[in-house]
C-alpha atoms as a PDB file:
ATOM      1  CA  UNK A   1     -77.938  17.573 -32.658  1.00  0.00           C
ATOM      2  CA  UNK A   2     -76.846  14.592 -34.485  1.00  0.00           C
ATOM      3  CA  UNK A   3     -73.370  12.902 -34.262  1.00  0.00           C
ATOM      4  CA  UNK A   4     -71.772  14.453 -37.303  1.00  0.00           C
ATOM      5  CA  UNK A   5     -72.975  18.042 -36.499  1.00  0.00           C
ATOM      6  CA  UNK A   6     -71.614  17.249 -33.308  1.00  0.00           C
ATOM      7  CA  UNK A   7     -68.443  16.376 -34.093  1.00  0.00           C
ATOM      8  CA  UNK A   8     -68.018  19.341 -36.956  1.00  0.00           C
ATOM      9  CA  UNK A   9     -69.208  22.285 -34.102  1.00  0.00           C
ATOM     10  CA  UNK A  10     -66.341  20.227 -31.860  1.00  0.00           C
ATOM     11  CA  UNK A  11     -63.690  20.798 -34.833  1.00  0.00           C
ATOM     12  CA  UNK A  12     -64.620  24.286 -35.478  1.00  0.00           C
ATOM     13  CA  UNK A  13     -64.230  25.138 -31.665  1.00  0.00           C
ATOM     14  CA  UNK A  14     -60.893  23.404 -31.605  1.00  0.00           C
ATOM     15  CA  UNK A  15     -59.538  24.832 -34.476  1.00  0.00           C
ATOM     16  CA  UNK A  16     -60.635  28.412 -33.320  1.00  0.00           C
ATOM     17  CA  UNK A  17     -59.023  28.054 -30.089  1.00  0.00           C
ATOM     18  CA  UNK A  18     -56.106  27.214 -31.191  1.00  0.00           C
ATOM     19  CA  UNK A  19     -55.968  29.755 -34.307  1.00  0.00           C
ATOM     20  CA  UNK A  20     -56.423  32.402 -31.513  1.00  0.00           C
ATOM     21  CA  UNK A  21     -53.665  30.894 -29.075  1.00  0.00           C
ATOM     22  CA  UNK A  22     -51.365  30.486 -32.284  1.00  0.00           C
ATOM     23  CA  UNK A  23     -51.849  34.454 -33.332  1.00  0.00           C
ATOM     24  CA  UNK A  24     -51.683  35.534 -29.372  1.00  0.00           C
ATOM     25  CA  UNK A  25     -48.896  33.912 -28.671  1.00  0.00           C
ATOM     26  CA  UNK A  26     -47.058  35.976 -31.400  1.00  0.00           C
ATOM     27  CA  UNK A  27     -48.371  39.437 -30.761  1.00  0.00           C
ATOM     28  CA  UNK A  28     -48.213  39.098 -26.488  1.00  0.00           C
ATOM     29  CA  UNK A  29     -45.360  37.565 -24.750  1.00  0.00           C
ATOM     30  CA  UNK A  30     -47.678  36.678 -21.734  1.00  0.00           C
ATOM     31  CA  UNK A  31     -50.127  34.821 -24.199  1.00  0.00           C
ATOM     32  CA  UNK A  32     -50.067  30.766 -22.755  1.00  0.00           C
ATOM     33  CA  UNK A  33     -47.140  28.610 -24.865  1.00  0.00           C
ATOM     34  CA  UNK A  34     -49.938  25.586 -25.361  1.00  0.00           C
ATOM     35  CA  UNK A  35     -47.602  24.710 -28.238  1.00  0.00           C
ATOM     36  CA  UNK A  36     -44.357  24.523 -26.045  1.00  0.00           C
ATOM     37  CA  UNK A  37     -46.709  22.273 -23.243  1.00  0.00           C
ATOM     38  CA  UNK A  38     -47.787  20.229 -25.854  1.00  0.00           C
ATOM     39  CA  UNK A  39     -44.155  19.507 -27.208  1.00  0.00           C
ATOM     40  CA  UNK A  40     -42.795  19.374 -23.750  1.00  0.00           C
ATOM     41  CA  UNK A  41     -45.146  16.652 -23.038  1.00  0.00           C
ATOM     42  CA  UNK A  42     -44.751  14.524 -26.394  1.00  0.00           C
ATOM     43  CA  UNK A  43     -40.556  14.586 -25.548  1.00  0.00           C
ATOM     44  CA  UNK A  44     -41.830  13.583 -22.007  1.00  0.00           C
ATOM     45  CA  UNK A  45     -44.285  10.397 -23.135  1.00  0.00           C
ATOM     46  CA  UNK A  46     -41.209   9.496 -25.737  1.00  0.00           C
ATOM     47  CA  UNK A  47     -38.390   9.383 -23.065  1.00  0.00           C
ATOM     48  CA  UNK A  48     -39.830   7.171 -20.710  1.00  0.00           C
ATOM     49  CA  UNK A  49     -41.448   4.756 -23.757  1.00  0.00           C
ATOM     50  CA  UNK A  50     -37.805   5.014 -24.942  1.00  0.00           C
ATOM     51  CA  UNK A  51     -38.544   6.408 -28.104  1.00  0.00           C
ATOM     52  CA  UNK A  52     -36.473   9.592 -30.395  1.00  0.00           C
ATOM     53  CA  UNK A  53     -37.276  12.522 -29.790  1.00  0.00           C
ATOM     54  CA  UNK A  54     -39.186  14.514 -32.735  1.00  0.00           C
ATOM     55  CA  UNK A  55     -37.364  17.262 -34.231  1.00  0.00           C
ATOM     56  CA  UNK A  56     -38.689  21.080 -33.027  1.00  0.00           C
ATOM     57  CA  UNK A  57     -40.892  20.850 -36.273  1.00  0.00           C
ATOM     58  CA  UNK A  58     -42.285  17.418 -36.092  1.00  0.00           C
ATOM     59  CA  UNK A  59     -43.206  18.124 -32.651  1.00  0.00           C
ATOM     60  CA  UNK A  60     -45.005  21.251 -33.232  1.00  0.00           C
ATOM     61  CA  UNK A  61     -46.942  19.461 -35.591  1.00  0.00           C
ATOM     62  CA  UNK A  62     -47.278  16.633 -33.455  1.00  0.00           C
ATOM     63  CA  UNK A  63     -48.635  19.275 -30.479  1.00  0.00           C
ATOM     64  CA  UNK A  64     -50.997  21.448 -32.534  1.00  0.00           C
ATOM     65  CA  UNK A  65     -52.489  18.115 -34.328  1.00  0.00           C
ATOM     66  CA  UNK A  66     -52.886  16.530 -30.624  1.00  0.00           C
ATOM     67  CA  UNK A  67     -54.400  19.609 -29.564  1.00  0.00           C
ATOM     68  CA  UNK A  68     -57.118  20.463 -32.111  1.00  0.00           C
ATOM     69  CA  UNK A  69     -58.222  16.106 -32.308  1.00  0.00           C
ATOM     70  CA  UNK A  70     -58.133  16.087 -28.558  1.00  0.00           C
ATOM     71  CA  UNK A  71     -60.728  19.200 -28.255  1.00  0.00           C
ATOM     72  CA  UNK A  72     -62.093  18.638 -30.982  1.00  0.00           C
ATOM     73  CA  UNK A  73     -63.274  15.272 -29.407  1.00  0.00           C
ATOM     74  CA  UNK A  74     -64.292  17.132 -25.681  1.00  0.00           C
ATOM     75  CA  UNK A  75     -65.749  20.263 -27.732  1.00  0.00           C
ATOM     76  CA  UNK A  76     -68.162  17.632 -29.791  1.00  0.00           C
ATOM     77  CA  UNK A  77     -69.114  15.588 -26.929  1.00  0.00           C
ATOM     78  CA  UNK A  78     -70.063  18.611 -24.810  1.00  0.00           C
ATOM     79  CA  UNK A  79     -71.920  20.118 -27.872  1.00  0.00           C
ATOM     80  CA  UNK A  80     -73.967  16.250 -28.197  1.00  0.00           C
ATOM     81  CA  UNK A  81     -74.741  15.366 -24.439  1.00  0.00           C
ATOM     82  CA  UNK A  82     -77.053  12.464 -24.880  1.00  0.00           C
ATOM     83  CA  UNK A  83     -76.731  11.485 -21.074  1.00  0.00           C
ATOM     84  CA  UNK A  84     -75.989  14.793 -19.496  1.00  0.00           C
ATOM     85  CA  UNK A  85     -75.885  12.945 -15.963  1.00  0.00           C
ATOM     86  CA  UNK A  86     -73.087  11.025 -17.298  1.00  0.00           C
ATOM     87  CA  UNK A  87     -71.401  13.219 -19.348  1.00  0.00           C
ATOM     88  CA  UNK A  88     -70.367  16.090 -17.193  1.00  0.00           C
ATOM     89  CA  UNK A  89     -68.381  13.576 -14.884  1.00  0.00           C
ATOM     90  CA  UNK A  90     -66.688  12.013 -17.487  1.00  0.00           C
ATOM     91  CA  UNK A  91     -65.657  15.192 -18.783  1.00  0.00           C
ATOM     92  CA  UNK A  92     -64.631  16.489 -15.559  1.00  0.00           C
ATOM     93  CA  UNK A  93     -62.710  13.280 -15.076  1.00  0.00           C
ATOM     94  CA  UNK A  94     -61.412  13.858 -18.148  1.00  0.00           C
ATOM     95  CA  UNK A  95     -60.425  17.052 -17.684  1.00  0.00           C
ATOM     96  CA  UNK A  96     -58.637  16.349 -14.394  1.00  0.00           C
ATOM     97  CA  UNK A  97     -56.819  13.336 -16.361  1.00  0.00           C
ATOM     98  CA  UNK A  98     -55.015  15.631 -18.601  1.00  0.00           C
ATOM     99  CA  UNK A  99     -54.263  18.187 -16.167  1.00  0.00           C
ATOM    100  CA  UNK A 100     -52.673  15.544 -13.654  1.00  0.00           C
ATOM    101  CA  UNK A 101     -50.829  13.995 -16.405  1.00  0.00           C
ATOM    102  CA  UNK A 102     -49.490  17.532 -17.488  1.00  0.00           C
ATOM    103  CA  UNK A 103     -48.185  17.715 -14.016  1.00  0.00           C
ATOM    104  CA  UNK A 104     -46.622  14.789 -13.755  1.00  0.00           C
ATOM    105  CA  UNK A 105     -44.038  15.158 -16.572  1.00  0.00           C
END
């Protein structure tokens, strides 16, 4: 798979996953508030770099964009492993990066 498919099949993932979250969360209240984590963690990043916090609707937009470039970049590098040895660690590190940082704010 070339670099451009790659990266289209990674878009098309992350924007599915998140159309599905963004329906679910509306029709179940036990559906996971990805939106509210992702806000929660912009305010977070902004208060200790000092900055103003985003309105509710700049940082829902903020979160959902975040969300679908983010996977949207793991989704096309899992879908284009040129070094598989090398890849799966760097997405597991990757992985456990974002969790950990998640955690700490």
């Amino acid at each position: 798979m070339n670099a451009g498919n790659a990266i289209l099949t990674g878009l098309a993932g992350a924007s599915t996953v998140t159309l599905i979250n963004e329906l679910s969360k509306n029709k179940y209240e036990e559906a996971p508030r990805l939106d509210a984590l992702g806000i929660d963690a912009i305010n977070q990043i902004l208060l200790r770099l000092k900055g103003k916090v985003p309105d509710q609707r700049v940082g829902y937009a903020v979160a959902i964009g975040n969300d679908i470039l983010l996977n949207s970049a793991y989704y096309s590098t899992v879908a284009n492993p040129r070094k598989p040895f090398l890849t799966g660690p760097l997405l597991d590190y990757w992985q456990d990066l974002v969790r950990f940082s998640y955690l700490r704010l």
